[in-house]
N, C-alpha and C. Protein backbone atom coordinates (compact mmCIF):
# COMPACT_ATOMS: atom_id res chain seq x y z
N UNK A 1 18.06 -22.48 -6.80
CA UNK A 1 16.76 -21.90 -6.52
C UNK A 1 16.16 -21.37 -7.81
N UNK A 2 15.34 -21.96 -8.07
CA UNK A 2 14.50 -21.47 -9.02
C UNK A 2 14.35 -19.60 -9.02
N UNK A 3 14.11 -19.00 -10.03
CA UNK A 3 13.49 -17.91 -9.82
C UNK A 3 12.18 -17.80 -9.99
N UNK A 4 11.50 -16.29 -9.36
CA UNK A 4 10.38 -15.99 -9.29
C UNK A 4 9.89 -14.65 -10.20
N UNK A 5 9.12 -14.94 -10.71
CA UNK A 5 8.48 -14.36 -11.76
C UNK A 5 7.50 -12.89 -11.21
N UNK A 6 6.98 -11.82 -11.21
CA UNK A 6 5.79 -11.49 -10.79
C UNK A 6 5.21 -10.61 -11.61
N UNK A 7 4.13 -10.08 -12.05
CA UNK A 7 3.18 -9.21 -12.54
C UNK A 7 2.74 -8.59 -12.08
N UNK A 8 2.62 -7.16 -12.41
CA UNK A 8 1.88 -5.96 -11.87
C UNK A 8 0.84 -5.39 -13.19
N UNK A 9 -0.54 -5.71 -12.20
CA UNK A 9 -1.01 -5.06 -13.15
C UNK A 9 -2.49 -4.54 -12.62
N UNK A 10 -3.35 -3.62 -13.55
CA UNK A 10 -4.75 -3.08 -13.24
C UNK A 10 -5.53 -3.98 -12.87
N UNK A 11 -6.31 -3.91 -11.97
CA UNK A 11 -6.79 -5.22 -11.34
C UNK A 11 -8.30 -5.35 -12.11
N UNK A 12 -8.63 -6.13 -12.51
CA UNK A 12 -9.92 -6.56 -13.34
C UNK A 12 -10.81 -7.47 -12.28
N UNK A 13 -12.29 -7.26 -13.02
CA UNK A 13 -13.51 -7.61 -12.32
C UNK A 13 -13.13 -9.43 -11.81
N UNK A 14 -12.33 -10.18 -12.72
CA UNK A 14 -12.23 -11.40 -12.60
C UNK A 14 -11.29 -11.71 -10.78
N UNK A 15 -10.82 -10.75 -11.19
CA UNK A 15 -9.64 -10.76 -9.59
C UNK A 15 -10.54 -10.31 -8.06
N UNK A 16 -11.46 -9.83 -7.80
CA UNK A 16 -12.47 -9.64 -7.03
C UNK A 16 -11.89 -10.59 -5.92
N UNK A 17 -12.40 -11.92 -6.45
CA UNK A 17 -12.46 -12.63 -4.98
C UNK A 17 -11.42 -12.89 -4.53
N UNK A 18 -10.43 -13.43 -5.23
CA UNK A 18 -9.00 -13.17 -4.55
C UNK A 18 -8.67 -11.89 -4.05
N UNK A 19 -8.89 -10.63 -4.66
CA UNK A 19 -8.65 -9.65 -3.41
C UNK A 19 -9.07 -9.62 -2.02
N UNK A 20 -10.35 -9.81 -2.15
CA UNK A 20 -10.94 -9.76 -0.65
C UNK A 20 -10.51 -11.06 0.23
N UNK A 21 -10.31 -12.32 -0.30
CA UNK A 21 -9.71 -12.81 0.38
C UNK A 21 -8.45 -12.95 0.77
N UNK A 22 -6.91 -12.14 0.20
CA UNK A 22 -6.07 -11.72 0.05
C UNK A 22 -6.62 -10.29 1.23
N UNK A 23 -7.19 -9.46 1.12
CA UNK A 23 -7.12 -8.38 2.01
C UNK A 23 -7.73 -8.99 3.63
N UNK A 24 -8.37 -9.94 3.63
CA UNK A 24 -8.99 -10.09 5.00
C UNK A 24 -7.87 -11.27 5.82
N UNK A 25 -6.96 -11.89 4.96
CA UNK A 25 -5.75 -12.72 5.15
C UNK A 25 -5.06 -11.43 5.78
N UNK A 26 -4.46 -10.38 4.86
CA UNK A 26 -3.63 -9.59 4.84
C UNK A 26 -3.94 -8.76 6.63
N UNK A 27 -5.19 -8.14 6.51
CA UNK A 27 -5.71 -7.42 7.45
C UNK A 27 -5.67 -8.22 9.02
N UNK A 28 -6.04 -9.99 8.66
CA UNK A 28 -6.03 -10.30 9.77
C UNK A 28 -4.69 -10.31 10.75
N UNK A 29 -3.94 -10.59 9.86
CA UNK A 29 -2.25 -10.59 10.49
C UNK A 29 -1.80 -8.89 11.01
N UNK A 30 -2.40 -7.72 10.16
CA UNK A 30 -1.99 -7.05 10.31
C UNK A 30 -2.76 -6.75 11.86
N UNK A 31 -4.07 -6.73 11.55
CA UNK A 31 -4.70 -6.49 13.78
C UNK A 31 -3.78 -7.28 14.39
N UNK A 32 -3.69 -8.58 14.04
CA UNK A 32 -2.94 -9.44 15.65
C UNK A 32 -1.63 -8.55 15.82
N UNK A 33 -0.57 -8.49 14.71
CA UNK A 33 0.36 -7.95 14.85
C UNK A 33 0.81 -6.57 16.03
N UNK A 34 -0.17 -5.36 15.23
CA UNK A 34 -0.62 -4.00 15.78
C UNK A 34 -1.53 -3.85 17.23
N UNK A 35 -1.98 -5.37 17.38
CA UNK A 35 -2.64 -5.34 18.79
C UNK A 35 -3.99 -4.71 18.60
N UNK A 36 -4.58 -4.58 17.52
CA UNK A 36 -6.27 -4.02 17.14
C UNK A 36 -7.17 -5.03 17.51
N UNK A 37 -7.76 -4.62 18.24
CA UNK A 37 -8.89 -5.65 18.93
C UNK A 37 -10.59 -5.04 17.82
N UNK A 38 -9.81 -3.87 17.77
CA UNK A 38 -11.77 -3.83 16.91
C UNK A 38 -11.42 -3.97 15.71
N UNK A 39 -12.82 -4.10 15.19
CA UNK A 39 -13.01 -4.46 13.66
C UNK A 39 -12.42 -3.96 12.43
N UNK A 40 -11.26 -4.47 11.66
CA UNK A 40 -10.65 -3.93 10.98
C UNK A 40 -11.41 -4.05 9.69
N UNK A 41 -11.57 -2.58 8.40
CA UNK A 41 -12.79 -2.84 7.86
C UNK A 41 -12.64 -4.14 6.92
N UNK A 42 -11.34 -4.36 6.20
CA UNK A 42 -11.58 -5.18 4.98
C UNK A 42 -12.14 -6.53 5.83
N UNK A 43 -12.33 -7.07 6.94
CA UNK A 43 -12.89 -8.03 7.57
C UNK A 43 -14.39 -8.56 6.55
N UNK A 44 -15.34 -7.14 6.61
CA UNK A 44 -16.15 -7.19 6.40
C UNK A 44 -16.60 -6.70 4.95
N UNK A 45 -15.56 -6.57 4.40
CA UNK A 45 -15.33 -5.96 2.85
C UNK A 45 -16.64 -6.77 1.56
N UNK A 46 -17.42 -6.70 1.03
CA UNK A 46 -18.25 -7.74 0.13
C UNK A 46 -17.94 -7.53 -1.28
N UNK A 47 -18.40 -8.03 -2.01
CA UNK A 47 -17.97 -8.31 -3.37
C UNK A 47 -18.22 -6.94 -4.02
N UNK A 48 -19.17 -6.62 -4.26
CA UNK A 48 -19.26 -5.40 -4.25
C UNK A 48 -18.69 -4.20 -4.39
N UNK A 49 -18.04 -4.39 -2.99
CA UNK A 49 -17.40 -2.70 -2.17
C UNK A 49 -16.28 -3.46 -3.25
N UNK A 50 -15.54 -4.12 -3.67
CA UNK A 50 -14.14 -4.50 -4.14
C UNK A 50 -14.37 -3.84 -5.91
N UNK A 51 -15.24 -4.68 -6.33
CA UNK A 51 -16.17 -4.08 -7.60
C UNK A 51 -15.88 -2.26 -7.67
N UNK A 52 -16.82 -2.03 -6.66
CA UNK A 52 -16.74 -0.29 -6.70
C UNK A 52 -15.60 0.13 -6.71
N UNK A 53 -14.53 -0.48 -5.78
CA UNK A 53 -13.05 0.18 -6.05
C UNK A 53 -12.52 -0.17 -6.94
N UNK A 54 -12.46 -1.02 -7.93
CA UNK A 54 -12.11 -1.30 -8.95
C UNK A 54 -12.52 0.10 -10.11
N UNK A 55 -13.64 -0.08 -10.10
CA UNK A 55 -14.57 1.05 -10.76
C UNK A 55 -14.12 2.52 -10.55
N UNK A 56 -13.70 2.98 -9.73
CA UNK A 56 -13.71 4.41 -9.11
C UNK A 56 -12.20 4.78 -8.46
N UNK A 57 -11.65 3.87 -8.13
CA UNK A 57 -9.72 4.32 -7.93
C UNK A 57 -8.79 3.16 -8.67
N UNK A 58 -7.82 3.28 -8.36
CA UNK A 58 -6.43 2.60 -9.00
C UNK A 58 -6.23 1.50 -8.04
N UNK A 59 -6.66 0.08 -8.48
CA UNK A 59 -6.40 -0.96 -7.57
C UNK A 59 -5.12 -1.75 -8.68
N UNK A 60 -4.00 -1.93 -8.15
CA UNK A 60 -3.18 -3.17 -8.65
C UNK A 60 -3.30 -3.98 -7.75
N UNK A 61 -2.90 -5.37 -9.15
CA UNK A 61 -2.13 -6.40 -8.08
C UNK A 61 -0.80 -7.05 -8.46
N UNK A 62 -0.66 -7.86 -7.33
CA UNK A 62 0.62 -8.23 -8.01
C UNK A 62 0.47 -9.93 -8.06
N UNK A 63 0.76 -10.96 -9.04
CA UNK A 63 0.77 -11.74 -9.38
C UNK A 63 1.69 -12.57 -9.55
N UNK A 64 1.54 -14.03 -9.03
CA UNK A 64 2.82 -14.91 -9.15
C UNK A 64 1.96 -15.94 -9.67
N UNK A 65 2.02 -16.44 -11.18
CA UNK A 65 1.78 -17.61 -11.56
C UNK A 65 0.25 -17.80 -11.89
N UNK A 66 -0.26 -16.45 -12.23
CA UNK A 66 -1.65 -15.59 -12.13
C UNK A 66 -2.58 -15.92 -10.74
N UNK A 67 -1.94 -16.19 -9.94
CA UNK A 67 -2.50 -16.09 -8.53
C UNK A 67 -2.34 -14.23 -8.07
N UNK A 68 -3.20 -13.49 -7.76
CA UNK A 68 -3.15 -12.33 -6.79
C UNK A 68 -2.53 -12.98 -5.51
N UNK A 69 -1.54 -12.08 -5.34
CA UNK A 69 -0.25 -12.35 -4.33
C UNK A 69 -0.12 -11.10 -3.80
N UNK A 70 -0.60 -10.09 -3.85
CA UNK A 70 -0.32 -8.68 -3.23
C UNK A 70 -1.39 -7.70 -3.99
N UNK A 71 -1.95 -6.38 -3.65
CA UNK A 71 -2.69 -5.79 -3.96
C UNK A 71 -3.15 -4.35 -3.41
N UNK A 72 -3.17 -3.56 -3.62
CA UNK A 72 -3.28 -1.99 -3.39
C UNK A 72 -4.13 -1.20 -4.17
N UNK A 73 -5.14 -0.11 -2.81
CA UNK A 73 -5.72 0.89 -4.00
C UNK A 73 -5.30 2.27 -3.56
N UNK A 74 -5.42 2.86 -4.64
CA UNK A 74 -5.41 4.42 -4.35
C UNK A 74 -6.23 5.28 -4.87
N UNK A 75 -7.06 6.13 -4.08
CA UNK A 75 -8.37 6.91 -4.39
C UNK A 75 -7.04 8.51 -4.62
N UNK A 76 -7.61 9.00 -5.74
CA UNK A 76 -6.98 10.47 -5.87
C UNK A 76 -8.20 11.53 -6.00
N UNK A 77 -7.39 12.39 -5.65
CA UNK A 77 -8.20 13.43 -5.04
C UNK A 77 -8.16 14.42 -5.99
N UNK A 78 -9.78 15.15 -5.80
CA UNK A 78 -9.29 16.47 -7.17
C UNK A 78 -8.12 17.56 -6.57
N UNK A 79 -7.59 17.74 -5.94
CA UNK A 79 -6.17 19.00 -5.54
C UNK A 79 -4.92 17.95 -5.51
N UNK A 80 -4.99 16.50 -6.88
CA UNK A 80 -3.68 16.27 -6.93
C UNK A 80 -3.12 15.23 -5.70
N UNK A 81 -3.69 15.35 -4.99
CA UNK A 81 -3.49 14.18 -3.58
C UNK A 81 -4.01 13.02 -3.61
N UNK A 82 -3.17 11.73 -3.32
CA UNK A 82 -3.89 10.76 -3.15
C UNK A 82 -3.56 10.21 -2.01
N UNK A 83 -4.90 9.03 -1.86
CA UNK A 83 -4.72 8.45 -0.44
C UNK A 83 -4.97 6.92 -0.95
N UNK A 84 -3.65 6.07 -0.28
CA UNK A 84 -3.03 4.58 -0.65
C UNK A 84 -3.73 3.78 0.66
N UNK A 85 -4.63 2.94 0.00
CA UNK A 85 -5.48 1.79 0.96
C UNK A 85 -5.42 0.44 0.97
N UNK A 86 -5.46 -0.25 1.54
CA UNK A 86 -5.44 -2.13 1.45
C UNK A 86 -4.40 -2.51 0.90
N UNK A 87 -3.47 -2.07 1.40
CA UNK A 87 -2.25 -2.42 0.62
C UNK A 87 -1.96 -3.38 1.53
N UNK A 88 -1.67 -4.94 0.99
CA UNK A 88 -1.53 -5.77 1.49
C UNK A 88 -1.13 -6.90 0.31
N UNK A 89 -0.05 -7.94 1.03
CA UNK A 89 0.88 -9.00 0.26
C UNK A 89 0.72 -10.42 1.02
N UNK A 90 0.34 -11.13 0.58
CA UNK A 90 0.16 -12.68 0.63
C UNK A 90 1.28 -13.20 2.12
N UNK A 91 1.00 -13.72 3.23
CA UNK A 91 2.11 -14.23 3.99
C UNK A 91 3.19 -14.89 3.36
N UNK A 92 2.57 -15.71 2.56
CA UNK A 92 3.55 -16.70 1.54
C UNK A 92 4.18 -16.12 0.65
N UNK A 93 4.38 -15.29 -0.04
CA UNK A 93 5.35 -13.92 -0.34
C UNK A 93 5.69 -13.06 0.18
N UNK A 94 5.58 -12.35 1.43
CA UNK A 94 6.33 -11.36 1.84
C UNK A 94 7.59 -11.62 2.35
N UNK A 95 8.86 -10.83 2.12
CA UNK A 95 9.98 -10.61 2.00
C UNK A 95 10.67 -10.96 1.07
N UNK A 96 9.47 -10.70 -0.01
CA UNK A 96 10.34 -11.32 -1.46
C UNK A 96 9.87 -9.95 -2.48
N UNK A 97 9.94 -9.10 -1.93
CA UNK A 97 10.61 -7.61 -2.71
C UNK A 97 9.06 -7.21 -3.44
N UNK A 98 7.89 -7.98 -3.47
CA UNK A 98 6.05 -7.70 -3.87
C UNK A 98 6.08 -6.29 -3.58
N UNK A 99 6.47 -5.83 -2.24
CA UNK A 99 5.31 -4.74 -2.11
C UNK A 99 6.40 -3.19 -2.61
N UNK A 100 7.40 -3.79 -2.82
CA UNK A 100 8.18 -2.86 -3.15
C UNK A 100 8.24 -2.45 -4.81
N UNK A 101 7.51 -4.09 -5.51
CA UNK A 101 7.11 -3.94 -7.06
C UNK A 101 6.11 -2.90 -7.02
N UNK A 102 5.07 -3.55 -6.14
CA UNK A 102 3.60 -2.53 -6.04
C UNK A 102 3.80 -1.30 -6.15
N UNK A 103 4.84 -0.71 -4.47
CA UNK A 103 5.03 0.70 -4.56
C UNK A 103 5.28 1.22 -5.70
N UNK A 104 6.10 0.50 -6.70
CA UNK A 104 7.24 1.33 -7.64
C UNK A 104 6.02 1.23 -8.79
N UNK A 105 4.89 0.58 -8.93
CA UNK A 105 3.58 0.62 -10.12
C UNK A 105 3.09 1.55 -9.35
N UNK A 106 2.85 1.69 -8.24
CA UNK A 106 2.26 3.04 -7.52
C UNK A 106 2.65 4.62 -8.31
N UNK A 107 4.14 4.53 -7.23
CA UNK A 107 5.12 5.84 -8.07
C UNK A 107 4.65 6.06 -9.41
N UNK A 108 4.98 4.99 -10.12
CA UNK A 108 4.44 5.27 -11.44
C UNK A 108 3.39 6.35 -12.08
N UNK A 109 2.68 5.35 -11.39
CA UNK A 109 1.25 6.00 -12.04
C UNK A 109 0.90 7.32 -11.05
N UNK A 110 1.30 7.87 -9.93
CA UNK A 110 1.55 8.70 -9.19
C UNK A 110 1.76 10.04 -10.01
N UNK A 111 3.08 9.76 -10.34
CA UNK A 111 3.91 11.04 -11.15
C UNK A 111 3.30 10.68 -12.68
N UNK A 112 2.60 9.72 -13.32
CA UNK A 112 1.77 10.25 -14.27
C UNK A 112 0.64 11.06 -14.34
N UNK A 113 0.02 10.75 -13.23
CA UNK A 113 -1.69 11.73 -12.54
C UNK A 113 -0.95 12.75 -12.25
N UNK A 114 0.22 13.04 -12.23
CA UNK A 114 0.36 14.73 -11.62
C UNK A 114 0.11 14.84 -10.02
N UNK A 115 0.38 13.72 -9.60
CA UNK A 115 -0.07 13.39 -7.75
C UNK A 115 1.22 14.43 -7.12
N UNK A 116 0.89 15.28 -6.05
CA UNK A 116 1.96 16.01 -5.30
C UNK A 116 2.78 15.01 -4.58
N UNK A 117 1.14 14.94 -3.73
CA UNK A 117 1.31 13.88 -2.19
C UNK A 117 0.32 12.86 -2.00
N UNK A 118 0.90 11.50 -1.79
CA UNK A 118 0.56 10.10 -1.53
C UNK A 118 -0.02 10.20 -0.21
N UNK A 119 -1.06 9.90 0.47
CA UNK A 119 -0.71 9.57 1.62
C UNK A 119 -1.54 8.22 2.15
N UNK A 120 -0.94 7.58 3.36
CA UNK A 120 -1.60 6.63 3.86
C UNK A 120 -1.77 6.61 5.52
N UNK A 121 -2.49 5.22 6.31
CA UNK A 121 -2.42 5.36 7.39
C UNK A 121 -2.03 3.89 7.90
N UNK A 122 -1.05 3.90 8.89
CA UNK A 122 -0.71 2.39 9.44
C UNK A 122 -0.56 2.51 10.89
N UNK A 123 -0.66 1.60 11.85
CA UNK A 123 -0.68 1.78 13.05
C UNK A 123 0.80 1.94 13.19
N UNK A 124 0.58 2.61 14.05
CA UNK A 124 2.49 3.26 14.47
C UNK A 124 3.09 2.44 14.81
N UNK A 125 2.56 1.29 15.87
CA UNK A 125 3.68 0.14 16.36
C UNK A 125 4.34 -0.64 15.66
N UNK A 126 3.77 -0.71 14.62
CA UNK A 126 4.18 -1.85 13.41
C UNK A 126 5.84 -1.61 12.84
N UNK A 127 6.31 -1.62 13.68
CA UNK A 127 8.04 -0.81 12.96
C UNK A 127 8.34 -1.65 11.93
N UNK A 128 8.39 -2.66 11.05
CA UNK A 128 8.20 -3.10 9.63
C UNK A 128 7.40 -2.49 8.73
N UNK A 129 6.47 -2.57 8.82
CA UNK A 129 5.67 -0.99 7.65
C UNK A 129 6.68 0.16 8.26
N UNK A 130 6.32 0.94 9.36
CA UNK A 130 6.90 2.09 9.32
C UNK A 130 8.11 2.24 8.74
N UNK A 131 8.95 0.90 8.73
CA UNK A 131 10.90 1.18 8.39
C UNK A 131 10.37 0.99 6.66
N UNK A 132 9.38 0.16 6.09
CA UNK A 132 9.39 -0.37 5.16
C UNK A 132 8.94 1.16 4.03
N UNK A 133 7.90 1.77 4.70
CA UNK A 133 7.12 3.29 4.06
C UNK A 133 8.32 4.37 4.04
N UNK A 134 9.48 4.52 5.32
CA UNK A 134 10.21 5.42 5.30
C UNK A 134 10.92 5.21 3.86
N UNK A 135 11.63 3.81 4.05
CA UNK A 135 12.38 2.93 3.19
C UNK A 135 11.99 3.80 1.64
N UNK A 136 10.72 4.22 1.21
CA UNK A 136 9.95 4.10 -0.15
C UNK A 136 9.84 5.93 0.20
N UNK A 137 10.57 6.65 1.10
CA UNK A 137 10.34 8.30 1.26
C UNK A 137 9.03 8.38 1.65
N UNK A 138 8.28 7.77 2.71
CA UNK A 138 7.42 8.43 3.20
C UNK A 138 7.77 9.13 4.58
N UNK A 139 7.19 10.03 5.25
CA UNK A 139 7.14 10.64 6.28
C UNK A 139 6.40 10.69 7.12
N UNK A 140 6.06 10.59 8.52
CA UNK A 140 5.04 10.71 9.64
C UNK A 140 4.86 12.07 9.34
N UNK A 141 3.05 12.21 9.01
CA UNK A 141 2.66 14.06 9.04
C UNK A 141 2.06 14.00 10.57
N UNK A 142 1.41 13.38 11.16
CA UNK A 142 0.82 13.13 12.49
C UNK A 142 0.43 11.77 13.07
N UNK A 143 -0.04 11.35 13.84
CA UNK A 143 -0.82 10.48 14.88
C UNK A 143 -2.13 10.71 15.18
N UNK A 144 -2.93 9.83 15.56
CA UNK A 144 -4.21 10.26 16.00
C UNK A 144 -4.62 8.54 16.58
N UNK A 145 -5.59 8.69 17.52
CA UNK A 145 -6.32 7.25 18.29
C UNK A 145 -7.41 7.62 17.78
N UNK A 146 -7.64 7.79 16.59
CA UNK A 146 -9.69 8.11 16.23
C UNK A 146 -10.02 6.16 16.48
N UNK A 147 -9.22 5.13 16.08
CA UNK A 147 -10.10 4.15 15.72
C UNK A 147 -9.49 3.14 17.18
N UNK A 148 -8.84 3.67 18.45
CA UNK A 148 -9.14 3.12 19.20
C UNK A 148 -7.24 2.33 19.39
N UNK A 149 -6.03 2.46 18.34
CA UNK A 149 -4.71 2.43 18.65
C UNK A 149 -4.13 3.54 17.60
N UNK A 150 -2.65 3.87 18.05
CA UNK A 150 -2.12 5.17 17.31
C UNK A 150 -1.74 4.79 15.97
N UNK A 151 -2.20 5.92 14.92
CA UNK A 151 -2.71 5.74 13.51
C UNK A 151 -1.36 6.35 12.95
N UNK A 152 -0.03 6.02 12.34
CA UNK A 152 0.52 7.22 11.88
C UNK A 152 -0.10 7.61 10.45
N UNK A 153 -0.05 8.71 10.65
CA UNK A 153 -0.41 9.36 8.98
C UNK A 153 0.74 9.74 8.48
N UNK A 154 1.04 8.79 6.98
CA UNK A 154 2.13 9.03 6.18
C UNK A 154 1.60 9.68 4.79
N UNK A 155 3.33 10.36 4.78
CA UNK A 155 3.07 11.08 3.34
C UNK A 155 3.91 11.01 2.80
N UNK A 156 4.40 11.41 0.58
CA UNK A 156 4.91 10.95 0.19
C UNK A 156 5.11 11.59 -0.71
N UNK A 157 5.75 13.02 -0.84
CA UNK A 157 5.79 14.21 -1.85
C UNK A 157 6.47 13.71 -3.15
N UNK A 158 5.92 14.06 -4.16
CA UNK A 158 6.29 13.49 -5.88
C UNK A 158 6.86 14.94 -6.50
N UNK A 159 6.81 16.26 -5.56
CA UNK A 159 7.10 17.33 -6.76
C UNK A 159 8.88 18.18 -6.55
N UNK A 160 9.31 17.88 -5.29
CA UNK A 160 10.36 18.52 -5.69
C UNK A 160 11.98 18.37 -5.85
N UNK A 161 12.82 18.59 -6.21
CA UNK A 161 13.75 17.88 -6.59
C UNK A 161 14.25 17.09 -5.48
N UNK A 162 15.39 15.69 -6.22
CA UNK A 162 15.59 14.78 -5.28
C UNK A 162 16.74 15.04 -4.48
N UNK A 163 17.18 14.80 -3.39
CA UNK A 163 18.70 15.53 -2.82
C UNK A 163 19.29 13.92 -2.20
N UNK A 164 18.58 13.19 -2.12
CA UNK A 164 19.04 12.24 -1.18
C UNK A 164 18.67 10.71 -1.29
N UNK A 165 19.01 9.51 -1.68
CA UNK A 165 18.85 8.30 -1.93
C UNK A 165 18.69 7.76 -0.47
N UNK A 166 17.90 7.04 -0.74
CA UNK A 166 17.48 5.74 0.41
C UNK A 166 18.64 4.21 0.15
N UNK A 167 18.58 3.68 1.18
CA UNK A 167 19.06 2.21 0.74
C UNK A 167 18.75 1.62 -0.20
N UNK A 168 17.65 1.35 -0.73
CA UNK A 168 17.40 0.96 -2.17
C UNK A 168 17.88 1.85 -3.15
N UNK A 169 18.17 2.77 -3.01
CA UNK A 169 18.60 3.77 -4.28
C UNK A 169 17.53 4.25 -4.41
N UNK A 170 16.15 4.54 -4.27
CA UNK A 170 15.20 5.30 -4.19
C UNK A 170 15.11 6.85 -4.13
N UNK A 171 15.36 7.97 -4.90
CA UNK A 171 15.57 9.12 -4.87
C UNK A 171 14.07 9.59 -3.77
N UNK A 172 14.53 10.14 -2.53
CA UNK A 172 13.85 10.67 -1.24
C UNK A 172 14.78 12.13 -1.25
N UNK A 173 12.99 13.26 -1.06
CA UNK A 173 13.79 14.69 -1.02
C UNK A 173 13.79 14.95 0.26
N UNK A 174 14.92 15.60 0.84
CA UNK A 174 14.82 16.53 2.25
C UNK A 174 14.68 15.44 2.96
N UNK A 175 14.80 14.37 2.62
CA UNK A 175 15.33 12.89 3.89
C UNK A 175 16.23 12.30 4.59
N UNK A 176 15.87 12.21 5.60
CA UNK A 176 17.43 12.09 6.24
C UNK A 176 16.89 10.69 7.13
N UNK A 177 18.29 9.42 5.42
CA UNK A 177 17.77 7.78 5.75
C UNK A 177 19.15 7.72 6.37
């Protein structure tokens, strides 16, 4: 078997359209999956809105063979908090360790901004994200049906010491994997 190569990196104006079509791929699997019958937004995402996030938060991607193959943004907040969006990986690569590169360019740049807490939102049923976010030390802070199925809200503390490894070897504090 051949090996596979990948790149992580700041996502530039040239990568645009492969994101959005990469996020509305990504998004569509993720409604059928989660059972979302309404409009999930990157559906309707335009060149543009991708542009502006480029411009204004931390979008990577991840790259196989300079194809965008996976991709994530994160808007940070002035009190040190950020919140992780469109995070989404190519069908034709997932379970080949992408989103776990992503996370770890995430972390990165996380604990360089001085970030406390990460947080994101995924539908609760999805027990692959959920095992996959615990997997990376995130935590359920709540639930909510604002958009019509149950939302968990995850979080992902960067400040205090580590006590406890995950299966990957991932240093997770006050976790119990």
């Amino acid at each position: 078997m051949d090996k596979m190569f990948f790149e992580v990196r700041r996502a530039v104006t040239s990568d645009i359209e492969e994101i959005r079509i990469l996020a509305k791929k990504s998004f569509k699997l993720y409604a059928e999956n989660a059972g979302i019958t309404d409009l999930v937004t990157p559906f309707d995402e335009t060149y543009d809105d991708v542009y502006k996030a480029i411009e204004t938060t931390n979008v990577f991607v991840a790259l196989s063979n300079e194809e965008v193959i996976g991709s994530v943004r994160i808007k940070i907040e002035p009190d040190h908090t950020a919140y992780l969006s469109r995070f989404g990986v190519s069908s034709l690569h997932q379970n080949n360790g992408i989103g776990k590169i992503l996370m770890n360019a995430v972390d990165i740049s996380m604990i360089e901004l001085g970030v406390t807490c990460l947080y994101l939102h995924t539908a609760s049923r999805m027990f692959s994200l959920i095992r996959f976010y615990y997997g990376r030390c995130f935590y359920i802070e709540s639930t909510n049906n604002e958009r019509g199925y149950i939302r968990a809200l995850l979080c992902k503390e960067y400040q205090s010491e580590t006590v406890e490894k995950s299966i990957d070897n991932i240093h997770c504090q006050n976790a119990v994997i």
